[in-house]
Protein backbone atom coordinates (compact mmCIF):
# COMPACT_ATOMS: atom_id res chain seq x y z
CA UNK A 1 -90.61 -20.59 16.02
CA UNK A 2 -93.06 -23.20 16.09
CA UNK A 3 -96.56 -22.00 14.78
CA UNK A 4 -99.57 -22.81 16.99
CA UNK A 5 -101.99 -20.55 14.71
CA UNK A 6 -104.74 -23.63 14.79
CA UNK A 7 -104.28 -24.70 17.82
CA UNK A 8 -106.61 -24.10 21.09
CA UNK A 9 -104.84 -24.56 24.27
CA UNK A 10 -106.04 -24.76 28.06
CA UNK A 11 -103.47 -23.88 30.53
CA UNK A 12 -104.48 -23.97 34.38
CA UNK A 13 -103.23 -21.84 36.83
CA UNK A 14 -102.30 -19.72 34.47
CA UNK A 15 -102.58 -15.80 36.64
CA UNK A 16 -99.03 -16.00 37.41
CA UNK A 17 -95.59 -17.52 37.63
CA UNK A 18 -94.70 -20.02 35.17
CA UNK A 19 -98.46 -20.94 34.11
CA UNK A 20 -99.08 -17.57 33.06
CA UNK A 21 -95.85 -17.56 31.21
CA UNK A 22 -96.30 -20.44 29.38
CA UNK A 23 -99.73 -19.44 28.30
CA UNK A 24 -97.96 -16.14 27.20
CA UNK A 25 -95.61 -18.05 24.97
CA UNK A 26 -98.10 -20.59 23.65
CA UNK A 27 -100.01 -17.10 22.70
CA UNK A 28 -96.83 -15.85 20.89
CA UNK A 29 -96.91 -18.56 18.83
CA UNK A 30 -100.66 -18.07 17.33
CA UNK A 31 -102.02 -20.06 19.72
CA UNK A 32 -106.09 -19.62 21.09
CA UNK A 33 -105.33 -19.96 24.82
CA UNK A 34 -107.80 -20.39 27.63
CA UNK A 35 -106.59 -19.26 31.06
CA UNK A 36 -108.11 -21.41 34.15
CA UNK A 37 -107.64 -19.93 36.85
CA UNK A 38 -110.06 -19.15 40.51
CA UNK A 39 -110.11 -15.39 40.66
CA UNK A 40 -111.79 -13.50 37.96
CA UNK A 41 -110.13 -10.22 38.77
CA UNK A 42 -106.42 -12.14 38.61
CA UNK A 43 -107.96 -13.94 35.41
CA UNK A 44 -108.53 -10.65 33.50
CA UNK A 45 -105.35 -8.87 34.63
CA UNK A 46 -103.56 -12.18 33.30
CA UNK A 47 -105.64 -12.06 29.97
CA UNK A 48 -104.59 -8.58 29.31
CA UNK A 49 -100.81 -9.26 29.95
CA UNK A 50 -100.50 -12.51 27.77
CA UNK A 51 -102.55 -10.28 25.20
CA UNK A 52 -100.03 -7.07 25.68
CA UNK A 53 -96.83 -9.82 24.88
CA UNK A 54 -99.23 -12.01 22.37
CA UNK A 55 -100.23 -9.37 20.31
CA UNK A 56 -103.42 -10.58 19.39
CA UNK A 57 -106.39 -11.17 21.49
CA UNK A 58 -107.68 -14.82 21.43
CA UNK A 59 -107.13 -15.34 24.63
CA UNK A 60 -109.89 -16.90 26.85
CA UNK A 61 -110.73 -17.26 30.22
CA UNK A 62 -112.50 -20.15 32.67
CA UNK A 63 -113.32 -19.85 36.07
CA UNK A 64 -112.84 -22.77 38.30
CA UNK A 65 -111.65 -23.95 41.81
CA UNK A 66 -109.21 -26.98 40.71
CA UNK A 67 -110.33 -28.23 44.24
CA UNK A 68 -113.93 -27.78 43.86
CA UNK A 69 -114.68 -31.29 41.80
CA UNK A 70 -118.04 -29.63 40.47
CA UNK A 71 -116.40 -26.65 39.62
CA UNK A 72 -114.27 -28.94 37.36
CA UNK A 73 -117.50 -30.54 35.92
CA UNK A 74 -119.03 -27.28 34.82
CA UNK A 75 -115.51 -25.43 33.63
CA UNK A 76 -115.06 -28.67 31.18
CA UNK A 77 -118.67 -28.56 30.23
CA UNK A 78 -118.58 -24.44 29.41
CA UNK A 79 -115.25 -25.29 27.74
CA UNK A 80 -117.09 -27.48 25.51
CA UNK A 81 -120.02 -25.71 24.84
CA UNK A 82 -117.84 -22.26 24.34
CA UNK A 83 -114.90 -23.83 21.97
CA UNK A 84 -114.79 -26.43 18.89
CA UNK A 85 -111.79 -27.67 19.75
CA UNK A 86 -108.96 -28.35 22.40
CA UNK A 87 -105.31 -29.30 20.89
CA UNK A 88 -102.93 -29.21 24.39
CA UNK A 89 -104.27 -29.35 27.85
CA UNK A 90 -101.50 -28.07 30.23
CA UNK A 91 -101.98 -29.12 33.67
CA UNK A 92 -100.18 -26.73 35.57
CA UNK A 93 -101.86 -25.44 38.52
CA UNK A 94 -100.74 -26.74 41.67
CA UNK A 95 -100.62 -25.76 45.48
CA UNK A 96 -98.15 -26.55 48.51
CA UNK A 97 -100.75 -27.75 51.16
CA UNK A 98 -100.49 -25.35 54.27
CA UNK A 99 -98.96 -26.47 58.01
CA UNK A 100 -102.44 -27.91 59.26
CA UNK A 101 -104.54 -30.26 57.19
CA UNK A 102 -107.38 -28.68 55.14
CA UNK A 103 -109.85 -30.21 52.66
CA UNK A 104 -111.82 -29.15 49.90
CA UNK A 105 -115.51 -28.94 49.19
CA UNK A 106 -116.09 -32.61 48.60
CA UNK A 107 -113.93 -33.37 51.89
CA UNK A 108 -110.49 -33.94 49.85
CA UNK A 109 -107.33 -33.16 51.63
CA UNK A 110 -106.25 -29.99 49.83
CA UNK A 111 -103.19 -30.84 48.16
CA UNK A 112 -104.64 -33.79 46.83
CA UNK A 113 -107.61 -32.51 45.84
CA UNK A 114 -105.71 -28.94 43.63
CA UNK A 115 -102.82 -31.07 42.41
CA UNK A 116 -104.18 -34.44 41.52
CA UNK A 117 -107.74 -35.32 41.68
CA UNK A 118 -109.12 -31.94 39.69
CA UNK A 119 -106.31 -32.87 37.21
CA UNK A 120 -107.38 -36.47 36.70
CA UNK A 121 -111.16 -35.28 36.20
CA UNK A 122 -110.41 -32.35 33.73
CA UNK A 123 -108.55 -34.52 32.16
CA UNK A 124 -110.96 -37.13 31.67
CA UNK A 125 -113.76 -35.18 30.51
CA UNK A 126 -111.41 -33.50 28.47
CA UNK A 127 -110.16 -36.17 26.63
CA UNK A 128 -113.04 -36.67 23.77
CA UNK A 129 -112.00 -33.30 22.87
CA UNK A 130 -108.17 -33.83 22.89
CA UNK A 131 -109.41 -37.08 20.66
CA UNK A 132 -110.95 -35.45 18.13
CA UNK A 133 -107.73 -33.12 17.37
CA UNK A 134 -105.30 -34.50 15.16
CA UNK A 135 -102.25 -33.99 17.23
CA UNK A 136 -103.18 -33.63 20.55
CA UNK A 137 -100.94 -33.12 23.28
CA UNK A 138 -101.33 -33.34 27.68
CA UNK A 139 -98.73 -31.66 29.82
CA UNK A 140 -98.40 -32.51 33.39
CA UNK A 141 -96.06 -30.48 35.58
CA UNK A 142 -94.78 -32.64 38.38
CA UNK A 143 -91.16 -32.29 40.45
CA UNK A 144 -88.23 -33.28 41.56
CA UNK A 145 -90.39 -33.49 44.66
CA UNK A 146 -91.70 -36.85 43.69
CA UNK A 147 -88.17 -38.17 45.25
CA UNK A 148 -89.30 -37.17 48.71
CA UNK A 149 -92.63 -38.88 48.20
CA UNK A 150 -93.67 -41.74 50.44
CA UNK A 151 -97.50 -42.61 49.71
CA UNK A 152 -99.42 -44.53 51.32
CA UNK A 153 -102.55 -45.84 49.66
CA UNK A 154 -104.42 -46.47 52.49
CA UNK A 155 -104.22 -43.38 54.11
CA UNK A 156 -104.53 -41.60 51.05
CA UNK A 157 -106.06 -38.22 52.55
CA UNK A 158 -103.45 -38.47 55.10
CA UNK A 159 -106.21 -38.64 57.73
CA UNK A 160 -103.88 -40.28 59.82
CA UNK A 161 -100.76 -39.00 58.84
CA UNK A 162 -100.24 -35.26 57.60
CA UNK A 163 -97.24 -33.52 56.67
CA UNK A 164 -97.32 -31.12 54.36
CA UNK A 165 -94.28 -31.62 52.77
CA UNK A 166 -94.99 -35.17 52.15
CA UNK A 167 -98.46 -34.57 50.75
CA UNK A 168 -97.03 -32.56 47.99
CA UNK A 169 -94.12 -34.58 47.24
CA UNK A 170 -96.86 -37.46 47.03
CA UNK A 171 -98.92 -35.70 44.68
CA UNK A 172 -96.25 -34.62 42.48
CA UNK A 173 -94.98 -38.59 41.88
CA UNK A 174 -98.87 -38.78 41.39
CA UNK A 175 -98.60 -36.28 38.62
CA UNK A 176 -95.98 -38.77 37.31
CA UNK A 177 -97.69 -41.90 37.89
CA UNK A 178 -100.71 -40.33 36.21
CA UNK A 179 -98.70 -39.29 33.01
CA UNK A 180 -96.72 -42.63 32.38
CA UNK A 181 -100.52 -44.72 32.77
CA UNK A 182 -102.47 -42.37 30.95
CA UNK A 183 -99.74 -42.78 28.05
CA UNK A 184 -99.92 -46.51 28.13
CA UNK A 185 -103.98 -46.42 28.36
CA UNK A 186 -103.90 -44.31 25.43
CA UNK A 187 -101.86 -46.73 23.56
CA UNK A 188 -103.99 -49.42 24.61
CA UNK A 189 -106.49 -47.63 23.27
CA UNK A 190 -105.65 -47.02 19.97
CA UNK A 191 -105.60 -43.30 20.71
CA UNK A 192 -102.06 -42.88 19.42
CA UNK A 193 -102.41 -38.97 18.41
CA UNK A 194 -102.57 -37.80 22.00
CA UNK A 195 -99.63 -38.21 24.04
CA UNK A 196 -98.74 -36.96 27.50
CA UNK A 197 -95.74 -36.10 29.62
CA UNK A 198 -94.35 -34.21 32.58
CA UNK A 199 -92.50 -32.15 33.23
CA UNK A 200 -90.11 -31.09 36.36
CA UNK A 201 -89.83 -26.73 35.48
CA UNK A 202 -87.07 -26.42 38.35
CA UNK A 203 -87.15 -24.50 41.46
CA UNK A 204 -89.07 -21.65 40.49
CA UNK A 205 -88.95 -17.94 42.01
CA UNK A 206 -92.88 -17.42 41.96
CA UNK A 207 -95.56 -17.13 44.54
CA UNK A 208 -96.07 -20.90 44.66
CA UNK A 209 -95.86 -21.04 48.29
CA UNK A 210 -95.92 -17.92 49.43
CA UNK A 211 -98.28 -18.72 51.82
CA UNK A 212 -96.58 -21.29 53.42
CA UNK A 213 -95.88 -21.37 57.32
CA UNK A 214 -93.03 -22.67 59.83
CA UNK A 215 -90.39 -24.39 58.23
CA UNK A 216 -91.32 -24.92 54.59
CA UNK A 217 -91.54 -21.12 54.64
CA UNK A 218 -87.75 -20.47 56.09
CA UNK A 219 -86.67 -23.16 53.26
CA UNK A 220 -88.37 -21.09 50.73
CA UNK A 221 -87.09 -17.84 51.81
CA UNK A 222 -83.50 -19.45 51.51
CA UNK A 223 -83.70 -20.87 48.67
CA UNK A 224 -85.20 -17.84 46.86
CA UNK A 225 -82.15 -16.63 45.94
CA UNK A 226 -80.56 -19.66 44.03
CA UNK A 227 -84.00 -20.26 41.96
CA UNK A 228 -84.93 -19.42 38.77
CA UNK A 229 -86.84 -17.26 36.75
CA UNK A 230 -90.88 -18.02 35.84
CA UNK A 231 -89.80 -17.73 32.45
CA UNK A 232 -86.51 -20.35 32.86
CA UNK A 233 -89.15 -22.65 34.39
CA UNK A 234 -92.06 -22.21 31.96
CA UNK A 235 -89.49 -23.03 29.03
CA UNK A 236 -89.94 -27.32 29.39
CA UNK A 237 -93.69 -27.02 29.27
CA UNK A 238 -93.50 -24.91 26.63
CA UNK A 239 -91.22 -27.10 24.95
CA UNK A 240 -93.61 -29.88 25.65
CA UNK A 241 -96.45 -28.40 24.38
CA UNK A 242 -95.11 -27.62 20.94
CA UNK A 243 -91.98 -28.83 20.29
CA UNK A 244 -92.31 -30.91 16.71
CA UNK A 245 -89.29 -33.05 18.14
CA UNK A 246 -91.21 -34.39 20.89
CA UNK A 247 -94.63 -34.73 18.68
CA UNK A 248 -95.10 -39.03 19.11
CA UNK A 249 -93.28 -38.92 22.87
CA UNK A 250 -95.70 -40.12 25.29
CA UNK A 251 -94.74 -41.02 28.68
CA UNK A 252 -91.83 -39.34 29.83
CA UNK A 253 -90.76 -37.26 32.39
CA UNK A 254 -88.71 -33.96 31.00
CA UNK A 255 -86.52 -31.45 33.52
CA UNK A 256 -84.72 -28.58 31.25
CA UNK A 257 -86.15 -30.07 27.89
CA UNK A 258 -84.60 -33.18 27.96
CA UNK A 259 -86.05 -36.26 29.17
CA UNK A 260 -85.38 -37.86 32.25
CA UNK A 261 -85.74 -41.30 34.06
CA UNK A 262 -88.15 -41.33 37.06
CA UNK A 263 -86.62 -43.52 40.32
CA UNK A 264 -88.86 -44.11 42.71
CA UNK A 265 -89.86 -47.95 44.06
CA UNK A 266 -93.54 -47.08 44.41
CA UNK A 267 -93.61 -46.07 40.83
CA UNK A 268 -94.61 -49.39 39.77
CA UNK A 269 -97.37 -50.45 37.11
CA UNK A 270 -99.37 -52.57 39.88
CA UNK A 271 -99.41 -49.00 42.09
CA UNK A 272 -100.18 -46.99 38.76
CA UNK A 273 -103.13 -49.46 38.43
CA UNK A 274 -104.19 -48.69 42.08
CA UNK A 275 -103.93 -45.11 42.33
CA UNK A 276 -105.75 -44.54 39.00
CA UNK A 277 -108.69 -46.93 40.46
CA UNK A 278 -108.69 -44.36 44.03
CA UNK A 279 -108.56 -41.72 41.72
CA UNK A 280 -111.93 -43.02 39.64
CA UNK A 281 -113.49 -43.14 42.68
CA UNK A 282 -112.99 -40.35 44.25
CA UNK A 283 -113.68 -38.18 41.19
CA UNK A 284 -116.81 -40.30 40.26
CA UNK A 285 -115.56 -40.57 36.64
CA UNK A 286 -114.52 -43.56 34.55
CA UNK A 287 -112.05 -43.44 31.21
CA UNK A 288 -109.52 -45.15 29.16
CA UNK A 289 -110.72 -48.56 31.24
């Protein structure tokens, strides 16, 4: 097994299902990992379980609404001032939007707002950190969702148009998009010892979506039993956050550990360009230009 004993990693939405598993395995292998998550009574309960199956106790935790863009700002800037160092950021958390539209506390549709935009900005005030490590790694998990996605830039709250099916399919091929430019901006960059990739963890038996309402919620109930197991799905992250054989992989999209092409006709470099540019916008923040 891979030793991590160095290494400080920041796993969001990490209080159950496959987040909280991978920060549990990360944990196994030495790592220091910080738990993000919204609820500080889940947070603790989560600590002391990846502790339990750890063994040791550096394990951390950070309170912040993914949603909530200021929330973001101050989580990154008590990350900073709390640890020297960051080594893997693993974007995990994620939310299937519910039947009728709802937006966060800038005025974000939700599913945009959890599963994209809060990425993007912890990311990006992340990143000096992630620089200054000398293998530094970004995991995005995305889905096999992304194949159902049809965005449309202009109505990129889905204001006029809201299914919430489509939103999170859209958001997932954003977590894609995101990955594959943030790669090639890094290279551009010169900052060739982080790398990023995604990840598709398969249709996981968790509470992601438990909440969900009319049909997505029959789907879910039948498809329960054919899905597998938070720690089946939490295995490609893993793998992708400290794996040696994928050390200098940036870029790619990964579904059972191996890597995997991404076919979609809006995933285009030109649409990559756009969404990042939305995505500066709405998050007020600027990197990697």
């Amino acid at each position: 097994m891979t030793s991590l004993q160095d290494k400080t990693i920041l796993v969001t939405g990490a209080t159950s299902g496959i987040g909280q598993i991978t920060a549990q395995e990360l944990a196994k292998q030495g790592a220091y990992v910080v738990l993000l998550a919204r609820n500080p009574d889940k947070a603790e309960q989560a600590r002391r379980d990846v502790v339990a199956a750890a063994g040791h106790d550096r394990v951390g935790i950070l309170l912040a609404d993914l949603s909530d863009l200021d929330q973001v700002r101050k989580a990154a800037a008590q990350f900073k001032a709390t640890y020297p160092r960051l080594d893997v950021l693993v974007n995990n958390a994620g939310v299937l939007p519910k039947k009728e539209r709802e937006t966060s506390a800038q005025g974000y549709e939700m599913g945009v707002a959890v599963n994209h935009l809060g990425p993007f900005l912890l990311t990006s005030l992340l990143l000096p950190m992630l620089q200054e490590s000398p293998v530094a790694r970004i995991v995005n998990v995305a889905s096999e969702a992304y194949h159902f996605a049809k965005p449309d830039l202009n109505d990129f709250q889905s204001e006029q148009h809201f299914n919430a099916l489509r939103v999170y399919s859209n958001t997932k091929l954003y977590n894609i998009m995101f990955t594959q430019e943030l790669a090639r901006r890094l290279r551009s960059h010169g900052s060739r010892n982080v790398t990023t990739n995604a990840l598709h963890p398969g249709a996981v038996a968790s509470s992601f979506g438990g909440d969900s309402t009319g049909l997505m919620a029959v789907a879910m109930l039948v498809a329960r039993p054919f899905m597998i197991s938070s720690e089946q799905g939490a295995q490609t992250s893993v793998f992708l956050a400290s794996d040696p054989s994928v050390a200098d992989i940036s870029g790619g999209y990964y579904e059972k550990k191996q890597t995997k092409a991404v076919k979609h006709a809006f995933n285009t470099v030109e649409h990559a360009h756009q969404l990042w540019k939305i995505s500066e916008e709405l998050t007020d923040t600027c990197f990697l230009d």
